[in-house]
Protein backbone atom coordinates (compact mmCIF):
# COMPACT_ATOMS: atom_id res chain seq x y z
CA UNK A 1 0.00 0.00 0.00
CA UNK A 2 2.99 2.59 0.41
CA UNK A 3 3.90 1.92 -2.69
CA UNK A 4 1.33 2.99 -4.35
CA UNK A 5 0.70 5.93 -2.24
CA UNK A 6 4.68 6.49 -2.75
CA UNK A 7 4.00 6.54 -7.11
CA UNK A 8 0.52 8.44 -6.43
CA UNK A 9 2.26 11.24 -4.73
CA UNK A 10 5.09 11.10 -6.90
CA UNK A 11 2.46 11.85 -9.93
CA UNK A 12 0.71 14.56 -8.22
CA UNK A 13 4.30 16.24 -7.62
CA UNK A 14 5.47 15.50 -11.07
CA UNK A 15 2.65 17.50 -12.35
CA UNK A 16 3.37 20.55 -13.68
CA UNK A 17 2.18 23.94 -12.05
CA UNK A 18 0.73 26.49 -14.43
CA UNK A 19 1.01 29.92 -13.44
CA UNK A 20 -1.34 32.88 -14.67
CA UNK A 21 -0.34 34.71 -17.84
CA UNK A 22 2.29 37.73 -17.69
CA UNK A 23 0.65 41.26 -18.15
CA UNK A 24 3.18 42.83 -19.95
CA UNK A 25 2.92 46.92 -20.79
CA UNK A 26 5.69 47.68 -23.51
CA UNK A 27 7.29 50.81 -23.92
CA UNK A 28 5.45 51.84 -27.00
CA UNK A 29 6.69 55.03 -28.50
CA UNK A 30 4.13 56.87 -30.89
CA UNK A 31 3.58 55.51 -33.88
CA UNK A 32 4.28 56.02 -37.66
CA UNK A 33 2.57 53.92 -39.62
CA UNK A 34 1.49 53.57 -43.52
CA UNK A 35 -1.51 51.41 -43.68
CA UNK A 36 -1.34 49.77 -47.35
CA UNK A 37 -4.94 49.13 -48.34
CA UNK A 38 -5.20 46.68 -51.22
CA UNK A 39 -8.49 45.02 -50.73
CA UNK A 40 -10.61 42.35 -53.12
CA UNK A 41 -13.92 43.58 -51.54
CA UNK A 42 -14.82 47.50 -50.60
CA UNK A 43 -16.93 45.61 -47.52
CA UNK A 44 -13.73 44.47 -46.34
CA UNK A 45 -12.79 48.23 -45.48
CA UNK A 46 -14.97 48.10 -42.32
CA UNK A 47 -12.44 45.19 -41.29
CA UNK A 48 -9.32 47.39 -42.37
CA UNK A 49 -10.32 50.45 -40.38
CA UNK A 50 -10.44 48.24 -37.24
CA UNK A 51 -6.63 47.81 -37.79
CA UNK A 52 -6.35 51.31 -37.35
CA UNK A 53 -8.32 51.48 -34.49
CA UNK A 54 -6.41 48.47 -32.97
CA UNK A 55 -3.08 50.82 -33.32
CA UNK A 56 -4.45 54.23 -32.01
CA UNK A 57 -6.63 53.25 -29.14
CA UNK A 58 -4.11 51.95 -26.77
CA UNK A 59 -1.82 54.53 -27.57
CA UNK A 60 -4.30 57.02 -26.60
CA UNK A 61 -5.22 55.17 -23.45
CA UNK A 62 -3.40 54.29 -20.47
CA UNK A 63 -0.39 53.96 -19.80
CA UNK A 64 0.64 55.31 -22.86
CA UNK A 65 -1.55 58.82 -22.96
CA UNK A 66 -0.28 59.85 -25.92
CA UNK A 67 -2.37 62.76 -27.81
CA UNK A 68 -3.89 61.75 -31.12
CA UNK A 69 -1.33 65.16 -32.30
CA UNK A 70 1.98 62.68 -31.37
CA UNK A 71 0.62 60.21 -33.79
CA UNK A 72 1.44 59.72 -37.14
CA UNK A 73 -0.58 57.82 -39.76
CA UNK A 74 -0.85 57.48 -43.69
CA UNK A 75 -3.24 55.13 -45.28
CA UNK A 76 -3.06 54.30 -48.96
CA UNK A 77 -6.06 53.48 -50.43
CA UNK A 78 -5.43 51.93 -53.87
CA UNK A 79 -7.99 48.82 -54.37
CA UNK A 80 -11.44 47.81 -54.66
CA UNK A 81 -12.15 49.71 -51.62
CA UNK A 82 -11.78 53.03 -53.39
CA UNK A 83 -16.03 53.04 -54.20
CA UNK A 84 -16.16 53.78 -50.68
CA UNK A 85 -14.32 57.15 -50.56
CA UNK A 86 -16.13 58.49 -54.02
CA UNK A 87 -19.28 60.96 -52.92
CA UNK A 88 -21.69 59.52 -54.93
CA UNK A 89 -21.29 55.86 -52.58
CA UNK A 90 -21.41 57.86 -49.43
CA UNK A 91 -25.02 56.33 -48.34
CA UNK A 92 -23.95 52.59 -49.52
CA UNK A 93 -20.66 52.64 -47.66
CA UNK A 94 -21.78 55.47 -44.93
CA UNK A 95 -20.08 53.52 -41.89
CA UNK A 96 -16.79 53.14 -43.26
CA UNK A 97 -17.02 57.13 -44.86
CA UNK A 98 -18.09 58.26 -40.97
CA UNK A 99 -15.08 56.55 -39.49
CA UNK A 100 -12.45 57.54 -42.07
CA UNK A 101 -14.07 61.14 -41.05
CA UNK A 102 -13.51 60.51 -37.25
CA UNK A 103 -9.87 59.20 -38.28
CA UNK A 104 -9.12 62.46 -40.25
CA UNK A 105 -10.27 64.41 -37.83
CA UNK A 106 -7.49 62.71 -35.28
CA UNK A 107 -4.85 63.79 -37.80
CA UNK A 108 -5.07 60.17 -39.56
CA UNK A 109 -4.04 60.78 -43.88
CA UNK A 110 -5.61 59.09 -46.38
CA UNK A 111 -4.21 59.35 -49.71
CA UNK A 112 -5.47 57.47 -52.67
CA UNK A 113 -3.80 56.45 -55.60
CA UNK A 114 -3.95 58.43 -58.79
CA UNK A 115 -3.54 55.66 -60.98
CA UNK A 116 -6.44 54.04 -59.68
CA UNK A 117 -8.77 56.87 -58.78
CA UNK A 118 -8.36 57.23 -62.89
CA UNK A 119 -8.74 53.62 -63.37
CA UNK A 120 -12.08 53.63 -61.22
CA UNK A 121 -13.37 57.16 -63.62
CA UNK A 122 -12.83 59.18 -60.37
CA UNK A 123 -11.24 62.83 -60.14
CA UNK A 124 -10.72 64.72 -56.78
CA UNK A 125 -14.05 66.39 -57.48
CA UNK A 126 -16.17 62.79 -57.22
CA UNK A 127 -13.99 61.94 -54.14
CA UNK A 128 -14.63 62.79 -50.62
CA UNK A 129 -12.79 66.11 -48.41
CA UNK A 130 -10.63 64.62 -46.10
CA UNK A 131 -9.17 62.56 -49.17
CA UNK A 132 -5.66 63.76 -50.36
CA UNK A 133 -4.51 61.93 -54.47
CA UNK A 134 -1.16 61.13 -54.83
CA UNK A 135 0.24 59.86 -57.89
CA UNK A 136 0.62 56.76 -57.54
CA UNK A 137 0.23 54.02 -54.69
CA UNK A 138 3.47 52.03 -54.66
CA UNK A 139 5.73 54.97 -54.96
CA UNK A 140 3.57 56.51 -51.67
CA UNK A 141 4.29 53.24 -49.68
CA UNK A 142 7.88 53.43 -50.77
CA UNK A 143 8.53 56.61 -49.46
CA UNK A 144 6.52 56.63 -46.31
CA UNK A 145 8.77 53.55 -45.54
CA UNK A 146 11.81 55.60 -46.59
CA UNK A 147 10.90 58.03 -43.82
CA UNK A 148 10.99 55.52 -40.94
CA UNK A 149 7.03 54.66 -41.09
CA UNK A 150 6.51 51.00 -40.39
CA UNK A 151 4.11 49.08 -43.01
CA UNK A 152 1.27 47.64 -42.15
CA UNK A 153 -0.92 45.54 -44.23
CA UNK A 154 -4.58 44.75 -43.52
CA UNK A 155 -4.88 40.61 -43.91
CA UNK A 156 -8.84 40.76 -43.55
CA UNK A 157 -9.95 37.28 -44.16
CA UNK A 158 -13.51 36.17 -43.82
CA UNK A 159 -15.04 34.56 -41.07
CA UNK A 160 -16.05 31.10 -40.96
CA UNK A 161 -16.55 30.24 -37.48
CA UNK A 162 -18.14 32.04 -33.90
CA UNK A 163 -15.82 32.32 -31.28
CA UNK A 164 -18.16 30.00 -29.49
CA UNK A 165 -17.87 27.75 -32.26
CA UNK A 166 -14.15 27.73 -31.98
CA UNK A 167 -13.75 27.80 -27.89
C-alpha cells in the first residue's frame, strides 16, 4: 500500500504547475505607420479600419496617454475599396465614410492612388474632403517607408466560425 501511495504522490508532484499569464505593458513610442490598403472587396474596409483602431486606441489610453497630435498615420487606399471614398457611394458605404471622417479628424491621412482613382473614372471632385490623391500608390508606400514609417498591411480574411464555435 505505500507503494502505491509512494507513485501516487510522486504523480501529483510531477505534475506541472501552471502559473497565470504575464501582463506585460511595452514601452510603446508613438507611432508612424502607412496602412497599405489593397483590398478584393470594398466591404472588407470596415475590417481594415479596425486595424487602425487596434493601433491608435491603446496609444491614446493608459499607460501610454499619448495625444492623437503625437501620432502619425498614412493610409493608402489603392484597391477595390476606393467606391467607398467616391461621394456619390457615401449612403452605400456610410459607416466606413463616418469613421475615415472621425480618423481624419485625429490627424489620420488618407491618400489614394492616382492611378487608380483614374482607373475607377474618379477625379478629386467625385472623391470625398478629407481625401488627399497622390500619384501613384506604390511609390507613396515606398517613401513613407523611406521616412521611418513601419508598413502595415490589412490581412482581412472572412469569417467562418463564432468564437463559441471555436472555444
Amino acid at each position: 500500500m505505500t507503494r502505491r501511495l509512494f507513485m501516487a504522490m510522486l504523480l501529483v508532484l510531477s505534475a506541472p504547475v501552471y502559473a497565470d499569464a504575464t501582463i506585460v505593458k511595452t514601452p510603446y513610442q508613438p507611432a508612424k505607420v502607412v496602412f497599405d490598403f489593397y483590398l478584393d472587396d470594398p466591404q472588407k474596409i470596415n475590417s481594415a479600419l479596425y486595424w487602425i483602431r487596434s493601433l491608435v486606441n491603446p496609444l491614446l489610453d493608459e499607460p501610454y496617454n499619448y495625444s492623437p497630435e503625437q501620432l502619425d498615420i498614412v493610409v493608402v487606399i489603392h484597391g477595390t475599396e476606393i467606391v467607398t471614398i467616391a461621394k456619390m457611394n457615401e449612403a452605400k458605404y456610410k459607416e466606413a465614410v463616418d469613421r475615415m471622417r472621425y480618423y481624419a479628424s485625429l490627424g489620420v491621412h488618407f491618400k489614394v492612388c492616382g492611378y487608380a482613382a483614374e482607373e475607377y473614372g474618379y477625379s478629386a471632385k467625385d472623391l470625398q474632403d478629407f481625401i488627399e490623391i497622390v500619384p501613384n500608390a506604390i511609390t507613396e508606400l515606398a517613401h513613407w517607408q523611406m521616412q521611418g514609417y513601419a508598413l502595415i498591411t490589412p490581412n482581412v480574411q472572412e469569417k467562418h466560425f463564432s468564437i463559441e464555435q471555436i472555444r
